[in-house]
N, C-alpha and C. Protein backbone atom coordinates (compact mmCIF):
# COMPACT_ATOMS: atom_id res chain seq x y z
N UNK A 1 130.33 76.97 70.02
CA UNK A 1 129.81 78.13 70.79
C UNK A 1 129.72 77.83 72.27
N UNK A 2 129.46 78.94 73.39
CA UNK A 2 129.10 78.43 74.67
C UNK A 2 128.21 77.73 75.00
N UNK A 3 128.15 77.53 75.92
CA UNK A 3 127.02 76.64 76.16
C UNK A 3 125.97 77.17 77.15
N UNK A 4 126.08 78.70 77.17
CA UNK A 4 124.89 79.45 77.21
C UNK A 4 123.70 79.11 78.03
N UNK A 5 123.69 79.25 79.21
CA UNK A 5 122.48 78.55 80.18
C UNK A 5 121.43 79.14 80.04
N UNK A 6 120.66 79.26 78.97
CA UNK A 6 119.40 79.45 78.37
C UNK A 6 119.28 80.98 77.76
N UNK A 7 120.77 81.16 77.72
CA UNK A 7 120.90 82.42 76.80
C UNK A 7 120.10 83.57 77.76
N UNK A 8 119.93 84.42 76.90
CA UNK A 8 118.78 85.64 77.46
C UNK A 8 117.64 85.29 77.61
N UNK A 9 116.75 83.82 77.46
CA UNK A 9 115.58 83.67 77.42
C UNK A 9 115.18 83.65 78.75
N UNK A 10 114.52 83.08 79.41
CA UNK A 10 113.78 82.54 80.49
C UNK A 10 114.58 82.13 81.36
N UNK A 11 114.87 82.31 82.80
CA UNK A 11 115.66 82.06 83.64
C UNK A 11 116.86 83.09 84.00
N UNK A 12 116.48 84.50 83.35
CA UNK A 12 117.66 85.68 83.23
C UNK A 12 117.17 86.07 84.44
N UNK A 13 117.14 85.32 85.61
CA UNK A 13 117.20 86.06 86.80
C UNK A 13 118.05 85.44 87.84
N UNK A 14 118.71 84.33 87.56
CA UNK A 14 120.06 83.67 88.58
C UNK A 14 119.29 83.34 89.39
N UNK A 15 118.65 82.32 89.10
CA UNK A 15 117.47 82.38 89.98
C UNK A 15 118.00 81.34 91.26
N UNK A 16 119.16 80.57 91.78
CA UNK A 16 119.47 80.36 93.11
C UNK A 16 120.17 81.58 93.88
N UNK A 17 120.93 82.31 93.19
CA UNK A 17 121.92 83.49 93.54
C UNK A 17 120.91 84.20 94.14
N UNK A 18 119.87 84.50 93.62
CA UNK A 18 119.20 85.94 93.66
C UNK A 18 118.16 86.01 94.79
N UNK A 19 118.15 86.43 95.91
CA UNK A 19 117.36 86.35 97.35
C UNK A 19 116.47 87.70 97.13
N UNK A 20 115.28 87.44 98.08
CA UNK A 20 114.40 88.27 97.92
C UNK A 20 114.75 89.46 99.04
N UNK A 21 114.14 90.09 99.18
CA UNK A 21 115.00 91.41 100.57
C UNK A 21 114.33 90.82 101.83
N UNK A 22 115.15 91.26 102.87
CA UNK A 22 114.89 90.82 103.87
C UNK A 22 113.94 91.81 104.55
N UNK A 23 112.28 91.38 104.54
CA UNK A 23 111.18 91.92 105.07
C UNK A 23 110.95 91.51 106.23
N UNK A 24 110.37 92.46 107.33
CA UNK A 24 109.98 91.86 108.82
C UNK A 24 108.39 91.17 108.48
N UNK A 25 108.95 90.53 109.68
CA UNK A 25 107.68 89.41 109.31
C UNK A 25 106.10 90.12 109.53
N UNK A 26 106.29 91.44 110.00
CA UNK A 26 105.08 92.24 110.54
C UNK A 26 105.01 92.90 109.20
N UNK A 27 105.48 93.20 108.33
CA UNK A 27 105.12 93.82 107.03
C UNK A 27 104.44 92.68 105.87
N UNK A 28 104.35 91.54 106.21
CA UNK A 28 104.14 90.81 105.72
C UNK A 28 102.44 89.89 105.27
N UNK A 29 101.40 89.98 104.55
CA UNK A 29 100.16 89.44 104.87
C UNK A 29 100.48 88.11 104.11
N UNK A 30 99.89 87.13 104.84
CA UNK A 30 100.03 85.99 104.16
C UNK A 30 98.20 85.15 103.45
N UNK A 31 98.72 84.92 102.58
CA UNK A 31 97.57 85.17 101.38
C UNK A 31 96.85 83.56 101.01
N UNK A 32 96.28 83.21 101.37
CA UNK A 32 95.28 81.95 101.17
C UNK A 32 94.46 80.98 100.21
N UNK A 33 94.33 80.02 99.64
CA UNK A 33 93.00 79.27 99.01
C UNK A 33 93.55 80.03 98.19
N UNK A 34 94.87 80.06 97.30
CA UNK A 34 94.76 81.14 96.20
C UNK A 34 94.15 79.90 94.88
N UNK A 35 93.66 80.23 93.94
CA UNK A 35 93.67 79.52 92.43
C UNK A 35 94.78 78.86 92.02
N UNK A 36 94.81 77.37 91.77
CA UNK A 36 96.06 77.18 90.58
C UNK A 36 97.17 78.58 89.62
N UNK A 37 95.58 79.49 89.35
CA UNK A 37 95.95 80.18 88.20
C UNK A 37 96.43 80.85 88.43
N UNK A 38 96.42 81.46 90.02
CA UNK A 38 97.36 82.97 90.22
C UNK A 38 98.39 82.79 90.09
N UNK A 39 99.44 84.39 89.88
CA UNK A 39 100.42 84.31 89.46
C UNK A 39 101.09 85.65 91.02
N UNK A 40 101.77 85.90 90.88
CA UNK A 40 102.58 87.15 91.77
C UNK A 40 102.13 88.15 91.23
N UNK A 41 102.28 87.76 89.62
CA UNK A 41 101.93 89.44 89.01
C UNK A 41 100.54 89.90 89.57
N UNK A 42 99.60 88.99 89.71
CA UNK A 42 98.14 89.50 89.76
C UNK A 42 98.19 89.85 91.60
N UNK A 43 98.88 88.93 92.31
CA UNK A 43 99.09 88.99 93.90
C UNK A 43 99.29 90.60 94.00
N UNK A 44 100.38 91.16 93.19
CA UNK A 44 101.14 92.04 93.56
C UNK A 44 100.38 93.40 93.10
N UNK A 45 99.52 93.51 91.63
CA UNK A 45 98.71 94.27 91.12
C UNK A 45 97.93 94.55 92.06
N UNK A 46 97.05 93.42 92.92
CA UNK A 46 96.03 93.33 93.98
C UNK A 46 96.52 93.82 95.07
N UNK A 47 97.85 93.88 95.52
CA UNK A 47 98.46 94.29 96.67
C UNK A 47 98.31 96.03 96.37
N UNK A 48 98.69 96.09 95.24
CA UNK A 48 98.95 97.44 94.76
C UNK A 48 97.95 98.61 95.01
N UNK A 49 96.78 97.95 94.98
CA UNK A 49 95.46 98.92 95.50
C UNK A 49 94.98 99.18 97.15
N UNK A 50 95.89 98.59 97.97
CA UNK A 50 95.78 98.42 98.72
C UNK A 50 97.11 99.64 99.80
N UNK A 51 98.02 99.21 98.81
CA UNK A 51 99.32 100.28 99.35
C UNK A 51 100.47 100.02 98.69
N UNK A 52 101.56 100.30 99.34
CA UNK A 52 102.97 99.95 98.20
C UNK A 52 103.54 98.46 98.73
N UNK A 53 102.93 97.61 97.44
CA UNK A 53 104.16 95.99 97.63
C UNK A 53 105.27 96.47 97.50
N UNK A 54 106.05 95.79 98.44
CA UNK A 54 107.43 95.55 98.61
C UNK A 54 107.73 94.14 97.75
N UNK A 55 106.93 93.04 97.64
CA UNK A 55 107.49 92.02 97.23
C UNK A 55 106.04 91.21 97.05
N UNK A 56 105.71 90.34 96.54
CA UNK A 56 104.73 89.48 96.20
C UNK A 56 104.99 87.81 95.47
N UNK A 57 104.67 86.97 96.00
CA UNK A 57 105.07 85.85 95.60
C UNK A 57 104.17 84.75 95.80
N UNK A 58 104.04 83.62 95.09
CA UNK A 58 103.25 82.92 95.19
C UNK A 58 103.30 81.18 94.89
N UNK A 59 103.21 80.63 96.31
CA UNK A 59 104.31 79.19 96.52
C UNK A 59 103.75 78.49 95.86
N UNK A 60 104.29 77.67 95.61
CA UNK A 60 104.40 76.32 94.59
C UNK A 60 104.62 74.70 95.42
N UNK A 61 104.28 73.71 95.12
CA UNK A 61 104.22 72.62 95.60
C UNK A 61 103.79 72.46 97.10
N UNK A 62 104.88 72.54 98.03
CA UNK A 62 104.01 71.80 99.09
C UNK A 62 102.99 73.18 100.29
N UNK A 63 103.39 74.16 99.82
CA UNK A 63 102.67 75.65 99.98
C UNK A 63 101.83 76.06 98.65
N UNK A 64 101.50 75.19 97.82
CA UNK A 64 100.12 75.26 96.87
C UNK A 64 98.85 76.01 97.58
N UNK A 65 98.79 77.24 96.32
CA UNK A 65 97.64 77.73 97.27
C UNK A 65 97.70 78.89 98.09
N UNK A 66 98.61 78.89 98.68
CA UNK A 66 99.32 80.18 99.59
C UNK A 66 100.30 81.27 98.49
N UNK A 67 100.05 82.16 99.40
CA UNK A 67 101.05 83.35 98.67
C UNK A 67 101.68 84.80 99.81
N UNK A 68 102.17 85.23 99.10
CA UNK A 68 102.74 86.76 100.30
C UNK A 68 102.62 87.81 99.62
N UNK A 69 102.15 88.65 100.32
CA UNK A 69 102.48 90.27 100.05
C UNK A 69 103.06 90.71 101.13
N UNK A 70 103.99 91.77 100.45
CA UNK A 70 104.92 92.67 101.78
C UNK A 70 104.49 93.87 101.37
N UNK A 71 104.22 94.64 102.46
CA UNK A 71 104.25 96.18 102.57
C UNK A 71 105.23 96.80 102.82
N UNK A 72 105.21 98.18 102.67
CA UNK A 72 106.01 98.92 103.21
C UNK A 72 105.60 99.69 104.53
N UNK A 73 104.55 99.71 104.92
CA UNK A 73 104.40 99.83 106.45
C UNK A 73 103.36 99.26 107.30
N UNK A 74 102.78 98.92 108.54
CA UNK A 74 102.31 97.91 108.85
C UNK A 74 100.80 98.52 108.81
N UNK A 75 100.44 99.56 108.51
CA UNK A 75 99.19 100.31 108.20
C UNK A 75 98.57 99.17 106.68
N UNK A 76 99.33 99.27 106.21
CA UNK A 76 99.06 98.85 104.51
C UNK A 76 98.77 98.00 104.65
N UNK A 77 99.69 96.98 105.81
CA UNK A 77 99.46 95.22 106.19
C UNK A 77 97.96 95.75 106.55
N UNK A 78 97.93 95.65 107.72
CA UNK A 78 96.36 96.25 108.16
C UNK A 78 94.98 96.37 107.46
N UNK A 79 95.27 97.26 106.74
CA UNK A 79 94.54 97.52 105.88
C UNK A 79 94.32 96.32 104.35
N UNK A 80 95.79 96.27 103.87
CA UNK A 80 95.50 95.05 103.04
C UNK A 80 94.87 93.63 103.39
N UNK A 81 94.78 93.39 104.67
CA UNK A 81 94.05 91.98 105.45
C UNK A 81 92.43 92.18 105.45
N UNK A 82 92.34 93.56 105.64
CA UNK A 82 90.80 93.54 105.94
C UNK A 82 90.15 93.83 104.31
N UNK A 83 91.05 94.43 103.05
CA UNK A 83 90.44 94.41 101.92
C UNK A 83 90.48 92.88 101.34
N UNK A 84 91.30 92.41 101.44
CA UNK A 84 91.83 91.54 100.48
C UNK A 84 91.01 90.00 101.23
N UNK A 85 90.84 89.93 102.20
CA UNK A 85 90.51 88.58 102.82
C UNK A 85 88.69 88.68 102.39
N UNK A 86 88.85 87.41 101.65
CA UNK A 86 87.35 86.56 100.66
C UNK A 86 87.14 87.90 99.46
N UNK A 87 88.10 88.26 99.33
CA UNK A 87 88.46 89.02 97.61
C UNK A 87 88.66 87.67 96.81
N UNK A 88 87.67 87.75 95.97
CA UNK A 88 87.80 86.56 95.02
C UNK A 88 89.04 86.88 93.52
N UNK A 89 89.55 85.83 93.29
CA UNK A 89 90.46 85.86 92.19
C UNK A 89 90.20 84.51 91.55
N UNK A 90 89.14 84.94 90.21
CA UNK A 90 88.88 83.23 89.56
C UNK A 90 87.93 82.83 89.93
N UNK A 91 87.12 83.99 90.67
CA UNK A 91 85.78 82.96 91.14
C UNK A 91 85.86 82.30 92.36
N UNK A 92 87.25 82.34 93.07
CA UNK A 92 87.27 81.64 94.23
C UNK A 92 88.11 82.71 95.68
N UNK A 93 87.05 82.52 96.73
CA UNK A 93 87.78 83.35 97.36
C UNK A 93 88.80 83.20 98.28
N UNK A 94 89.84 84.24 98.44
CA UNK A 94 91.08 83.88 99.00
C UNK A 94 90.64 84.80 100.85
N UNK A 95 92.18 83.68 101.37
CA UNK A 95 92.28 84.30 102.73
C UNK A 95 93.29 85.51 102.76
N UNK A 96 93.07 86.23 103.33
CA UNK A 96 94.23 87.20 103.93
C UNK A 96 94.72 86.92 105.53
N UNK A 97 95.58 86.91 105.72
CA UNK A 97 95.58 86.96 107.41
C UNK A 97 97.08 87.66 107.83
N UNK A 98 97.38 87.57 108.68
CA UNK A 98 98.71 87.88 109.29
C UNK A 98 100.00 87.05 109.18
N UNK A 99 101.05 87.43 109.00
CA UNK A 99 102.02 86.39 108.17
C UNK A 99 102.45 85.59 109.88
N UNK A 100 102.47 86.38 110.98
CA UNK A 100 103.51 85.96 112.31
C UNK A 100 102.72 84.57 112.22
N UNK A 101 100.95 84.82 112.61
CA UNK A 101 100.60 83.83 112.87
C UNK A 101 100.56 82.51 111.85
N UNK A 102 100.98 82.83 110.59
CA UNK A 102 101.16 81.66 109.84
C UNK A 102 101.91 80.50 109.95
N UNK A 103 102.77 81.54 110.40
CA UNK A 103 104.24 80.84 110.60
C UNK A 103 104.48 79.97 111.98
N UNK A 104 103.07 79.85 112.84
CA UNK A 104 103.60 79.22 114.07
C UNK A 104 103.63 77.62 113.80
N UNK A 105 104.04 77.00 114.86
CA UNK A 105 104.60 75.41 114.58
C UNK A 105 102.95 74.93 114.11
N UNK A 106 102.74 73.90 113.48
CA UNK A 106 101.22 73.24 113.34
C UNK A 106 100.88 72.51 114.28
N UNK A 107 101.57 71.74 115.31
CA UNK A 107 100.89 71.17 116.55
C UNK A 107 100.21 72.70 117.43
N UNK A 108 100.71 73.53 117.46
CA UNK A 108 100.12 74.49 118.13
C UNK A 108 98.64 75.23 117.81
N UNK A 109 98.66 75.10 116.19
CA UNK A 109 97.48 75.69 115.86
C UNK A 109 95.77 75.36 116.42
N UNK A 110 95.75 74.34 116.83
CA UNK A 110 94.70 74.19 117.49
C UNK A 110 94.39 73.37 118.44
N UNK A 111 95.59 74.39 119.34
CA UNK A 111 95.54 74.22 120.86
C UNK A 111 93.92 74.69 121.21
């Protein structure tokens, strides 16, 4: 038979092929102190009350802890930073903040 790269089970998403959409970095809240336990699904549910996710994800290894939500307009960002920041998930509470400033170099951060 083939040799079937995990068949239909787990991994049916091509998962190097397959890129996420290209969001501006202003639609973007970047998400903090998350739990071991969170997942995207719960990121994205939580995003969901807030306005329409575009995308939700939640890093792994050396971004442990961190996560993203994308909006679809920068109102939602807005608004999702000021609901969501020390919204607990697990008993522990997370950051919300702005994705631009996440992203600046780390010698800069505390100029």
């Amino acid at each position: 038979g083939a040799m079937g790269y995990g068949g239909k089970g787990k991994g049916g998403k091509g998962r190097w092929s397959w890129q996420p959409p290209r969001i501006e970095p202003a639609l973007k809240v970047w998400i903090g102190n998350l739990p071991e336990s969170a997942t995207w699904k719960e990121l994205q549910t939580l995003g969901n009350t807030h306005g329409t996710t575009k995308w939700a994800e939640v890093f792994k290894g050396k971004g442990s802890g961190t996560g993203m939500i994308a909006y679809t307009t920068e109102e939602e960002v807005a608004a999702a930073i000021k609901a969501l920041n020390e919204h607990e998930i697990d008993g522990q509470k997370i950051e919300a903040d702005v994705w631009v400033k996440a992203e600046k170099p780390a010698e800069d951060a505390d100029a």
